[in-house]
PDB file of N, CA and C in Angstrom:
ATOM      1  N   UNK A   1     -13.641 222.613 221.069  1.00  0.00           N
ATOM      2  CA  UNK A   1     -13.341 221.394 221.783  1.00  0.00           C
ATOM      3  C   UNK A   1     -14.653 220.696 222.151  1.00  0.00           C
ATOM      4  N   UNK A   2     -14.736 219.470 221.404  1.00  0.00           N
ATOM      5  CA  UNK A   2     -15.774 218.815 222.146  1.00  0.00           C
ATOM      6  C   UNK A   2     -16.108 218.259 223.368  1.00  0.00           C
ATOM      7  N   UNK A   3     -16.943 218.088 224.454  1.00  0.00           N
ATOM      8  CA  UNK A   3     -17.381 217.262 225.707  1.00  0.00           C
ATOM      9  C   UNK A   3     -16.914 215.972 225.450  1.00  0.00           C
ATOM     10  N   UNK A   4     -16.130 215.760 226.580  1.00  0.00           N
ATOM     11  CA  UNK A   4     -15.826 214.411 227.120  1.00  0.00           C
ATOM     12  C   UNK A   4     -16.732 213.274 227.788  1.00  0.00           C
ATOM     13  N   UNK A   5     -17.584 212.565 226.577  1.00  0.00           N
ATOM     14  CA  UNK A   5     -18.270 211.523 227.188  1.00  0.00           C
ATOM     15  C   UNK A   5     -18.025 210.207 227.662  1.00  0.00           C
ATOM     16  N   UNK A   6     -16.947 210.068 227.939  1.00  0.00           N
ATOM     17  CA  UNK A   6     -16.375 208.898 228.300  1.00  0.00           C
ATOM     18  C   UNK A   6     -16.907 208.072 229.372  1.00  0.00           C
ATOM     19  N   UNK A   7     -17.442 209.386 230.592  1.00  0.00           N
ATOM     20  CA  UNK A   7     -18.067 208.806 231.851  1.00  0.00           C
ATOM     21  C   UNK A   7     -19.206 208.242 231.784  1.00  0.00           C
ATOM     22  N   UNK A   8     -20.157 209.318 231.000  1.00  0.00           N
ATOM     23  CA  UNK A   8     -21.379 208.642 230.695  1.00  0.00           C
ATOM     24  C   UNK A   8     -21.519 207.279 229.927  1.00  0.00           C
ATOM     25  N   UNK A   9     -20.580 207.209 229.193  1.00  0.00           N
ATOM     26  CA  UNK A   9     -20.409 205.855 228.450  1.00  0.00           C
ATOM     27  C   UNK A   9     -20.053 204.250 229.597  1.00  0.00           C
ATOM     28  N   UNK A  10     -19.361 205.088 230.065  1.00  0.00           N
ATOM     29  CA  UNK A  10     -18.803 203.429 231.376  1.00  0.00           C
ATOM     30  C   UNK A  10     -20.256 203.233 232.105  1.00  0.00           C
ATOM     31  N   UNK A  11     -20.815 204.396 232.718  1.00  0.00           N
ATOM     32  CA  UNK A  11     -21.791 204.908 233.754  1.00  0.00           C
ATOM     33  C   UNK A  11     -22.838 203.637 232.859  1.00  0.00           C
ATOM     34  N   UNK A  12     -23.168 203.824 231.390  1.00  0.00           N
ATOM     35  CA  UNK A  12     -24.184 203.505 231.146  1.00  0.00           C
ATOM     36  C   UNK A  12     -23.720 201.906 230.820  1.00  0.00           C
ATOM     37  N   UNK A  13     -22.457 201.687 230.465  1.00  0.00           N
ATOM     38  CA  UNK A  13     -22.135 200.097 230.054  1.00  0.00           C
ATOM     39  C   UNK A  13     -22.309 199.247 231.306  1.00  0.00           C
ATOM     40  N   UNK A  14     -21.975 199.737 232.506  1.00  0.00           N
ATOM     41  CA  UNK A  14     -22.331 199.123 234.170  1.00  0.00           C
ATOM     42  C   UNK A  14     -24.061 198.724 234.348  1.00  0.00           C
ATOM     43  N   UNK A  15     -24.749 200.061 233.576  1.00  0.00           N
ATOM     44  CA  UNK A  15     -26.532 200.044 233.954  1.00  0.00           C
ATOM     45  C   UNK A  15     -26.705 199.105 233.168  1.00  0.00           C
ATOM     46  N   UNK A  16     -26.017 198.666 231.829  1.00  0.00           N
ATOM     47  CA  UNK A  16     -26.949 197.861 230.689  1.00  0.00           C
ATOM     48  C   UNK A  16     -26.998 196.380 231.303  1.00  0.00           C
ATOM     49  N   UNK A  17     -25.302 196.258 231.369  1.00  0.00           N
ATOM     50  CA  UNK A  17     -24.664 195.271 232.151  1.00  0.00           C
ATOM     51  C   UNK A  17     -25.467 194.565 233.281  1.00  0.00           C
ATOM     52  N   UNK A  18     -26.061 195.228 234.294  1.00  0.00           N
ATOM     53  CA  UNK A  18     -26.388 195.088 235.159  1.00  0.00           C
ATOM     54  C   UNK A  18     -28.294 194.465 234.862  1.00  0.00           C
ATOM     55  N   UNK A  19     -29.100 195.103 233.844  1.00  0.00           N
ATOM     56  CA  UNK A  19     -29.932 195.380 233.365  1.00  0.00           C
ATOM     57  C   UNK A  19     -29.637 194.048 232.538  1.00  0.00           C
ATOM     58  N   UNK A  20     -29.216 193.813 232.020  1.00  0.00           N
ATOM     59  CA  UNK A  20     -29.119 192.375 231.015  1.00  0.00           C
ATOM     60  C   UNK A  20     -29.059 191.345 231.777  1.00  0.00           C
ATOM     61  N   UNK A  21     -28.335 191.342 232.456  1.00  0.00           N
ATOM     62  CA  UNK A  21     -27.936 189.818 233.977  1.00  0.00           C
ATOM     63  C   UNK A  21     -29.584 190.048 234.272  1.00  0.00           C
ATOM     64  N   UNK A  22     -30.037 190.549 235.066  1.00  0.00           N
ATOM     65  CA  UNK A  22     -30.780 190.742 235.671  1.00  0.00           C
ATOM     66  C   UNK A  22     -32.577 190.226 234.730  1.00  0.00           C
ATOM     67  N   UNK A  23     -32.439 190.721 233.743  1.00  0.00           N
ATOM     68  CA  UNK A  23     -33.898 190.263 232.884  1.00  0.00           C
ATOM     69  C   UNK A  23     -33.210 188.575 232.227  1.00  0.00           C
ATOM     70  N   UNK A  24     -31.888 188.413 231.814  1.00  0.00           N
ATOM     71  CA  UNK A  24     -31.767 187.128 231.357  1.00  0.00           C
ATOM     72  C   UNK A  24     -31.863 186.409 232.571  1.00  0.00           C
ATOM     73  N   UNK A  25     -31.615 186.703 234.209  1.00  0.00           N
ATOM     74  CA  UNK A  25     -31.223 185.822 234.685  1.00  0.00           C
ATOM     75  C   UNK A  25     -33.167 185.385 235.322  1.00  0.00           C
ATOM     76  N   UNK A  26     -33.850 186.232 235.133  1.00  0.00           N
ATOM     77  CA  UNK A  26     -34.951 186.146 235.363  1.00  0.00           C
ATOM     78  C   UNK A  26     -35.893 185.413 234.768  1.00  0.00           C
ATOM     79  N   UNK A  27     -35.497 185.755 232.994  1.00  0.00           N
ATOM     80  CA  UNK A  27     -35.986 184.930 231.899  1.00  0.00           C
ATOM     81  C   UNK A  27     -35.462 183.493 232.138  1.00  0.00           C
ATOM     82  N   UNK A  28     -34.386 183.174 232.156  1.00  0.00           N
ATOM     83  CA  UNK A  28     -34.131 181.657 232.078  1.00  0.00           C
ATOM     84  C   UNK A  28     -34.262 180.937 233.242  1.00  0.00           C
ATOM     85  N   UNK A  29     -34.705 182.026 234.682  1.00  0.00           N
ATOM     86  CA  UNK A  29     -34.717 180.359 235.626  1.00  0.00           C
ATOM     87  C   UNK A  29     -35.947 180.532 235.606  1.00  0.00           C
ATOM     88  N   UNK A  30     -37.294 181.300 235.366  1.00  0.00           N
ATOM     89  CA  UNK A  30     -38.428 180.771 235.759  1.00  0.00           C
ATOM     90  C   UNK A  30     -39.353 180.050 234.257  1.00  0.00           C
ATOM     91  N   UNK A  31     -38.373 180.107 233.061  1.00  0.00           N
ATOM     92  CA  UNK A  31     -38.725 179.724 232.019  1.00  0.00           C
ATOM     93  C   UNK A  31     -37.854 178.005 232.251  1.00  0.00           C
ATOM     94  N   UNK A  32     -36.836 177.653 232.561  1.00  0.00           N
ATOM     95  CA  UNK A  32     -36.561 176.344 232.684  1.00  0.00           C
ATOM     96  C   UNK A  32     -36.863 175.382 233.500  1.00  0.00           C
ATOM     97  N   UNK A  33     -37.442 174.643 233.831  1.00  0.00           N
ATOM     98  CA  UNK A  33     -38.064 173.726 234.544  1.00  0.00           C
ATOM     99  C   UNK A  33     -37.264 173.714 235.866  1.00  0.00           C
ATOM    100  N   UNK A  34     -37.433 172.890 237.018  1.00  0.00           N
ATOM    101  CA  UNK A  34     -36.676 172.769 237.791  1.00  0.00           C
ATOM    102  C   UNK A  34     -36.477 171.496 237.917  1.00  0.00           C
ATOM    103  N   UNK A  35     -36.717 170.264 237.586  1.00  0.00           N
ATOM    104  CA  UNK A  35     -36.393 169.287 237.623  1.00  0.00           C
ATOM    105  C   UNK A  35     -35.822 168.547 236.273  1.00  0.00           C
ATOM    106  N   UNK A  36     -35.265 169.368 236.014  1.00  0.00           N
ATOM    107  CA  UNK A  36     -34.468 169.283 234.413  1.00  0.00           C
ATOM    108  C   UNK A  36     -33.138 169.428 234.769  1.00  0.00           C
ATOM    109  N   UNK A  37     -32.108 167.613 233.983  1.00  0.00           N
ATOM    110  CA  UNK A  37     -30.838 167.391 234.449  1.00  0.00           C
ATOM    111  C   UNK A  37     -30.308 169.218 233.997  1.00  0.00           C
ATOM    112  N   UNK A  38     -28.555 168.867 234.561  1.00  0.00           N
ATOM    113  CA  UNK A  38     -27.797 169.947 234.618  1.00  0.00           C
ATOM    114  C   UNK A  38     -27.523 170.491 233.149  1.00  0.00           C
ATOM    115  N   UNK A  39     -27.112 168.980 231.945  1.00  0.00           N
ATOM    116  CA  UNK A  39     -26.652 169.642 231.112  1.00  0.00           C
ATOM    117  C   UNK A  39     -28.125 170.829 229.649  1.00  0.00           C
ATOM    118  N   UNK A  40     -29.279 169.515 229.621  1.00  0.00           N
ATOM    119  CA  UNK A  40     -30.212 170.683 228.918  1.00  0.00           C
ATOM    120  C   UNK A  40     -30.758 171.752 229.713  1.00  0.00           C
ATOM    121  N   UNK A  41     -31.141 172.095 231.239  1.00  0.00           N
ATOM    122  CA  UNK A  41     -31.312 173.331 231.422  1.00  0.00           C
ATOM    123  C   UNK A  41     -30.277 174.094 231.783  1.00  0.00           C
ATOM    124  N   UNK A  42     -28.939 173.932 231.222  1.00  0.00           N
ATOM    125  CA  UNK A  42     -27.994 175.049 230.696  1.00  0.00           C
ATOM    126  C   UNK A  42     -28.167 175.244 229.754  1.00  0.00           C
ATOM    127  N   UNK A  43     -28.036 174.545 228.829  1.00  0.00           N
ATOM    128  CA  UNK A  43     -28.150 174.724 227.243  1.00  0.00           C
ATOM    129  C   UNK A  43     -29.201 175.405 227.454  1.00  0.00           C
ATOM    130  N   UNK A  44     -30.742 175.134 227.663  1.00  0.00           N
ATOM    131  CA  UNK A  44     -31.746 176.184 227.522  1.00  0.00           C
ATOM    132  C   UNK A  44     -31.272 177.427 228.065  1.00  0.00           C
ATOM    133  N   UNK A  45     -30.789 177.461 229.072  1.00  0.00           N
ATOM    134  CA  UNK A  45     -30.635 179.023 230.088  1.00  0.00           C
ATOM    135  C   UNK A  45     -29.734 179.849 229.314  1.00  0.00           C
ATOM    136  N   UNK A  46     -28.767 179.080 228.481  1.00  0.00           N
ATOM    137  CA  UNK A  46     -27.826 179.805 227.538  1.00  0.00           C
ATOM    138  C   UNK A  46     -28.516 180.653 226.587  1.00  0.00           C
ATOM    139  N   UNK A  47     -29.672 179.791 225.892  1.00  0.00           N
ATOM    140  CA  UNK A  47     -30.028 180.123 224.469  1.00  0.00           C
ATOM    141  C   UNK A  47     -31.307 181.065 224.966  1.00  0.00           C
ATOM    142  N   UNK A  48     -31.646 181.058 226.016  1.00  0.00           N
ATOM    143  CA  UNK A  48     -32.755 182.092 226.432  1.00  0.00           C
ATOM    144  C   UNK A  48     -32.198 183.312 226.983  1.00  0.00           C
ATOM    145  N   UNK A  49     -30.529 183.327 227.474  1.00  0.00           N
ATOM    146  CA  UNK A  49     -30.019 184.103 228.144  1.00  0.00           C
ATOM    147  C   UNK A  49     -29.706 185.521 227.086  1.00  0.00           C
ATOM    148  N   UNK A  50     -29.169 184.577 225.874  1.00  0.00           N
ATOM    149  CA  UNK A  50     -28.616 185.055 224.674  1.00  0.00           C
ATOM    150  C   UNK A  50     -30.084 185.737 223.656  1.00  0.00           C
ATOM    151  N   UNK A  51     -31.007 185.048 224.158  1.00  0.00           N
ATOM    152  CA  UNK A  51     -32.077 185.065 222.737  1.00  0.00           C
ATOM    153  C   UNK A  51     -33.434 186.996 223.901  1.00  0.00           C
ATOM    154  N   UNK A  52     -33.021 186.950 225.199  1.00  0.00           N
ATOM    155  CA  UNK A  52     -33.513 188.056 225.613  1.00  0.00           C
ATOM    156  C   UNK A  52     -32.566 189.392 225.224  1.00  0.00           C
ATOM    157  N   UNK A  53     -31.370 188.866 224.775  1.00  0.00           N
ATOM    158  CA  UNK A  53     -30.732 190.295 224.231  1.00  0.00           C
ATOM    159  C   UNK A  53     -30.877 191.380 222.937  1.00  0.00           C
ATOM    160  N   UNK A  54     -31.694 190.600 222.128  1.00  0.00           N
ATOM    161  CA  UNK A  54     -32.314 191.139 220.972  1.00  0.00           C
ATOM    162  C   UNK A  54     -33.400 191.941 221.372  1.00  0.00           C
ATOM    163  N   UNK A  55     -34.185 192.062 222.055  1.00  0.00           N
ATOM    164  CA  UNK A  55     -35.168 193.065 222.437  1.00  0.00           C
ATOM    165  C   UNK A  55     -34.625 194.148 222.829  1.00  0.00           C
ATOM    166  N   UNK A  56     -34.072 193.747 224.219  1.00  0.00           N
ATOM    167  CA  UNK A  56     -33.272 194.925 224.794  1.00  0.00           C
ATOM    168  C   UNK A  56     -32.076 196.011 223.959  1.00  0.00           C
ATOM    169  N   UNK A  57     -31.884 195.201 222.836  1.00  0.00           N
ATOM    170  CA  UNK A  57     -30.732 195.627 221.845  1.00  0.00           C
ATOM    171  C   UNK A  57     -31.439 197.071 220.999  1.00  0.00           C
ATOM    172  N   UNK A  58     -32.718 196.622 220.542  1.00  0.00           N
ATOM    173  CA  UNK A  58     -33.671 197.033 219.741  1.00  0.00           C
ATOM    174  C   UNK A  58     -34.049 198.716 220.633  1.00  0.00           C
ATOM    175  N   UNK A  59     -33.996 198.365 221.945  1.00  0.00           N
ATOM    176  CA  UNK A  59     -34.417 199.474 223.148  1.00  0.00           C
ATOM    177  C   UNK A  59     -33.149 200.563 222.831  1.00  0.00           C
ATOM    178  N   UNK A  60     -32.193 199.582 223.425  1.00  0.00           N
ATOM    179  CA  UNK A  60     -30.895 200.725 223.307  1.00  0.00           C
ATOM    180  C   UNK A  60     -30.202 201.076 222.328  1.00  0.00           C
ATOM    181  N   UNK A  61     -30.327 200.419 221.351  1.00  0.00           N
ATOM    182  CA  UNK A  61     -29.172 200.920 220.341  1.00  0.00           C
ATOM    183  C   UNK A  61     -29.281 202.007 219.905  1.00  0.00           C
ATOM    184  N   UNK A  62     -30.852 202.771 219.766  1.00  0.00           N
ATOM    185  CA  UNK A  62     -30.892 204.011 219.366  1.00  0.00           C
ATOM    186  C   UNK A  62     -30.201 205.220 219.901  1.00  0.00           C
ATOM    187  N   UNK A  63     -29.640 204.607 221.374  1.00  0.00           N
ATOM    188  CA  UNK A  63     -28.537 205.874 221.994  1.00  0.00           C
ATOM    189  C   UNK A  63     -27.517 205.647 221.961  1.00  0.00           C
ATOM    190  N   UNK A  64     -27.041 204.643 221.945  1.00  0.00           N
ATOM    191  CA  UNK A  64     -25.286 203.726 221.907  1.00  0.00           C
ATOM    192  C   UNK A  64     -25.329 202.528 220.645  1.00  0.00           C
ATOM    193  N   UNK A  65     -24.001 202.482 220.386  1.00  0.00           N
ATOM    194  CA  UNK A  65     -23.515 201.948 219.477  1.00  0.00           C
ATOM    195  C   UNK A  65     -24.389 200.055 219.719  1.00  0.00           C
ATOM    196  N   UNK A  66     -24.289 199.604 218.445  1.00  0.00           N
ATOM    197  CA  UNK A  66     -25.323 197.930 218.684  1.00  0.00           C
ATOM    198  C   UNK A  66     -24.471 196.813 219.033  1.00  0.00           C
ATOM    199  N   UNK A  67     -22.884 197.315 218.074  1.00  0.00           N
ATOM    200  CA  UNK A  67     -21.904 196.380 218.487  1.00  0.00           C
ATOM    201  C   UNK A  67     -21.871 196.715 220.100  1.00  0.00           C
ATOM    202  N   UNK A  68     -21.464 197.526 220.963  1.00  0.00           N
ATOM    203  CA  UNK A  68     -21.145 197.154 222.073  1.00  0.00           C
ATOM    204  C   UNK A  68     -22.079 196.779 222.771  1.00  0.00           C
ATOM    205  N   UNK A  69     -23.421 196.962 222.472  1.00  0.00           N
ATOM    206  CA  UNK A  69     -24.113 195.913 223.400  1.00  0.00           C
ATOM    207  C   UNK A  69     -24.241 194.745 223.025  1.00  0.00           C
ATOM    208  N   UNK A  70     -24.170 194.683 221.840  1.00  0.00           N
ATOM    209  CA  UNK A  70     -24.477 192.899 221.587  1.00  0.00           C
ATOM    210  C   UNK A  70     -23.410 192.197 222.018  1.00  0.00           C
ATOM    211  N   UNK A  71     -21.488 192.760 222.046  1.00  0.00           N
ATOM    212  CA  UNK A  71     -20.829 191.757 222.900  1.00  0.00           C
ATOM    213  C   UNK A  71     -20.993 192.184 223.953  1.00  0.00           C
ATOM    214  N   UNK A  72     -21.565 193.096 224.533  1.00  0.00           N
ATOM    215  CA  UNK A  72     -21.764 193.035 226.567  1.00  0.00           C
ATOM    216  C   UNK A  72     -23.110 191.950 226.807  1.00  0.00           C
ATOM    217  N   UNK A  73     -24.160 192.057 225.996  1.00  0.00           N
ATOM    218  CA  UNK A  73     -25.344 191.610 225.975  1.00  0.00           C
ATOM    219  C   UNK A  73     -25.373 189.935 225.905  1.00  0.00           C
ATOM    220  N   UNK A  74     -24.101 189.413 224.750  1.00  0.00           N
ATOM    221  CA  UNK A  74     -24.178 188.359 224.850  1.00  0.00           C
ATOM    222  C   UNK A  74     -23.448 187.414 225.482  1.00  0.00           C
ATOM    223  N   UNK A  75     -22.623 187.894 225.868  1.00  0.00           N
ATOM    224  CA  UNK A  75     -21.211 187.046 227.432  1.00  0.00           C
ATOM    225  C   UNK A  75     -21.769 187.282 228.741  1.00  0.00           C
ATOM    226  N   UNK A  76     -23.055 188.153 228.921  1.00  0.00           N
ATOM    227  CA  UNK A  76     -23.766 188.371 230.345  1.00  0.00           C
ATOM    228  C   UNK A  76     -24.818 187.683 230.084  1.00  0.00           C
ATOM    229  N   UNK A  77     -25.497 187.548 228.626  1.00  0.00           N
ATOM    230  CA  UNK A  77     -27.036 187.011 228.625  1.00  0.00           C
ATOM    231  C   UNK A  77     -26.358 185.135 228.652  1.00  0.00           C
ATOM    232  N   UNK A  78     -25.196 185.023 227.914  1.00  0.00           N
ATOM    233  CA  UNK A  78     -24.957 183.249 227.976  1.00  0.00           C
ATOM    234  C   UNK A  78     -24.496 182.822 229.641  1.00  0.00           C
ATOM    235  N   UNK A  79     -23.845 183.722 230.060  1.00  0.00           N
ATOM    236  CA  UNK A  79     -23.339 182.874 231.498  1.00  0.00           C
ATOM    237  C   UNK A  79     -24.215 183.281 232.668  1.00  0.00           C
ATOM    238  N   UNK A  80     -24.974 184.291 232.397  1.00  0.00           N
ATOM    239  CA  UNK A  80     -26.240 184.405 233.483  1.00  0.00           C
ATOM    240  C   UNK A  80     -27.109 183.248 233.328  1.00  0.00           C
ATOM    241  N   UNK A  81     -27.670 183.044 231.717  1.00  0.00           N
ATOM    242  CA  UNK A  81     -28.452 182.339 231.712  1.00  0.00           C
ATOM    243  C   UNK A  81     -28.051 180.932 232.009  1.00  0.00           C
ATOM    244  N   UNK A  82     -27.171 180.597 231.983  1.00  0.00           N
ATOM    245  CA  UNK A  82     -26.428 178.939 232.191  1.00  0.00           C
ATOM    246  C   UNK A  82     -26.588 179.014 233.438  1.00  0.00           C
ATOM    247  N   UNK A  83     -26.179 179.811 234.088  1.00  0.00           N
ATOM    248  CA  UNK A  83     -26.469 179.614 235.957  1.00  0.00           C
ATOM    249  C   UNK A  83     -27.808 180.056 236.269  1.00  0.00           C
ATOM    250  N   UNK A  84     -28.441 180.715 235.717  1.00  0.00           N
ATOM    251  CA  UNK A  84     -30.070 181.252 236.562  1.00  0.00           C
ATOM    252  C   UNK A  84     -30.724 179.269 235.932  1.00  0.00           C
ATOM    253  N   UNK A  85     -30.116 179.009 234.599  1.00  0.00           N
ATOM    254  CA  UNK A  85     -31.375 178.113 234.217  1.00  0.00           C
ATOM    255  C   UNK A  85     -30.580 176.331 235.060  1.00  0.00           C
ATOM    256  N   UNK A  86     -29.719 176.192 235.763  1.00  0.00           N
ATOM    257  CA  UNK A  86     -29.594 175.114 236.555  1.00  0.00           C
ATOM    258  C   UNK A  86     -30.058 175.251 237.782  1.00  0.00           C
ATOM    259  N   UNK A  87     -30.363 176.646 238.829  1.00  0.00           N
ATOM    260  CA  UNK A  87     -30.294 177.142 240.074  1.00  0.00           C
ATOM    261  C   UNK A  87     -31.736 175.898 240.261  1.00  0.00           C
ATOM    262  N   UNK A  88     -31.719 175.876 241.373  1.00  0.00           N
ATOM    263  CA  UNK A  88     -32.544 175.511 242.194  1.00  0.00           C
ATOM    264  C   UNK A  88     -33.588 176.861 243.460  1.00  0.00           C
ATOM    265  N   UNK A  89     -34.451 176.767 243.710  1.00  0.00           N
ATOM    266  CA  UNK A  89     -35.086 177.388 244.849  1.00  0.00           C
ATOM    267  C   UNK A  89     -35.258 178.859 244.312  1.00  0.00           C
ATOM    268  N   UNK A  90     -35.698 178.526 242.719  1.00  0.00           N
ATOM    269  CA  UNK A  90     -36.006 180.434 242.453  1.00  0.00           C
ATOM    270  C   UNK A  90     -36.788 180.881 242.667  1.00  0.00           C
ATOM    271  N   UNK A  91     -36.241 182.105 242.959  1.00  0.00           N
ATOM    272  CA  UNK A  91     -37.622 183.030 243.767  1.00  0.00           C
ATOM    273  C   UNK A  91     -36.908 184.503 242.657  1.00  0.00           C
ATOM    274  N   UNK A  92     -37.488 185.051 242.486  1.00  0.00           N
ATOM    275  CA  UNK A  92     -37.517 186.353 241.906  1.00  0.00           C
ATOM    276  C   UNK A  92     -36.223 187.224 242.514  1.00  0.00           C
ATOM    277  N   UNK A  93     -36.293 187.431 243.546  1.00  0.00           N
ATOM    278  CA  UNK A  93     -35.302 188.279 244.328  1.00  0.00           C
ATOM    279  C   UNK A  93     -34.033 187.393 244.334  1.00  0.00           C
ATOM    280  N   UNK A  94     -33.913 186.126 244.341  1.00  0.00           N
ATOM    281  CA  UNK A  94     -32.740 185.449 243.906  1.00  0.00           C
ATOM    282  C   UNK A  94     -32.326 185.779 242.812  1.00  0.00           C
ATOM    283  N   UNK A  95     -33.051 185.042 241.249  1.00  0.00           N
ATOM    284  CA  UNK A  95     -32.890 185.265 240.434  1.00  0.00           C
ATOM    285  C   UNK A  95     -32.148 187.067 239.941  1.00  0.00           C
ATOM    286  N   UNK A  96     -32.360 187.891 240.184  1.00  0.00           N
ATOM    287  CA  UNK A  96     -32.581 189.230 240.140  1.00  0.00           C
ATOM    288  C   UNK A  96     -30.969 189.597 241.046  1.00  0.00           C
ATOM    289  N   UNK A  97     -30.801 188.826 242.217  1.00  0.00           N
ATOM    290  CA  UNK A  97     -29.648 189.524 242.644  1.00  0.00           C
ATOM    291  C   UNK A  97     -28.171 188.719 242.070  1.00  0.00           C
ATOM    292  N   UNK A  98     -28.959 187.613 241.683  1.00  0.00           N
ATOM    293  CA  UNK A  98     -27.750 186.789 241.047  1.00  0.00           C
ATOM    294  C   UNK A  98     -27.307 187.381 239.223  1.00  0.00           C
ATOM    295  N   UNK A  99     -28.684 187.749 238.898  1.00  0.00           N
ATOM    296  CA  UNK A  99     -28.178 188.171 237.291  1.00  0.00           C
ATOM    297  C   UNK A  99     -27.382 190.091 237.634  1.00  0.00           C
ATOM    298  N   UNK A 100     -27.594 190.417 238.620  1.00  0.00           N
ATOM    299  CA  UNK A 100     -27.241 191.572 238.604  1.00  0.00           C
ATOM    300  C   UNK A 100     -25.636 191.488 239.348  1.00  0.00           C
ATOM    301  N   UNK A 101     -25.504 190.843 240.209  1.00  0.00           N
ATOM    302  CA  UNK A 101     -23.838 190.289 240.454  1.00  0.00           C
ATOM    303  C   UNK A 101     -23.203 189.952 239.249  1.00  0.00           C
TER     304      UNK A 101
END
């Protein structure tokens, strides 16, 4: 009978999860201007949100499967980055608690 890894698997989809918000949401608000209308620094925050998941992909895939991070990686890296790259008043510890919510 083989070990039941199921836990470690959720355990680690929550850390990546959390770990992806958190570097996209970091990458796209201090990379998008702040006085840039609403609709291009979304579009940027999207495509920077989405375009930091290829590194991180490269990190993890060697322990977990590539498909499931690339769709966790890329529905957390596009809608983090759309909101970190419109925010106003970023500060690091913002950025950081908002990509990790």
């Amino acid at each position: 009978m083989e070990p039941d890894n199921t836990a470690l698997l959720r355990m680690f989809d929550y850390i990546v999860a959390l770990l992806y918000g958190t570097v996209a949401a970091v990458f796209a608000g201090f990379t998008v201007p702040d006085g840039w209308p609403m609709i291009p620094a979304m579009l940027l925050g999207m495509i920077l949100g989405m375009a930091i998941v290829f590194p991180m992909l490269l990190l993890f895939s060697t322990m977990f499967g590539g498909l499931q991070l690339v769709m966790l990686g890329m529905i957390t890296g596009m809608t983090i980055g759309m909101g970190a790259g419109m925010a106003d008043g970023k500060t690091l510890s913002s950025l950081a608690v908002y990509g990790a919510l």
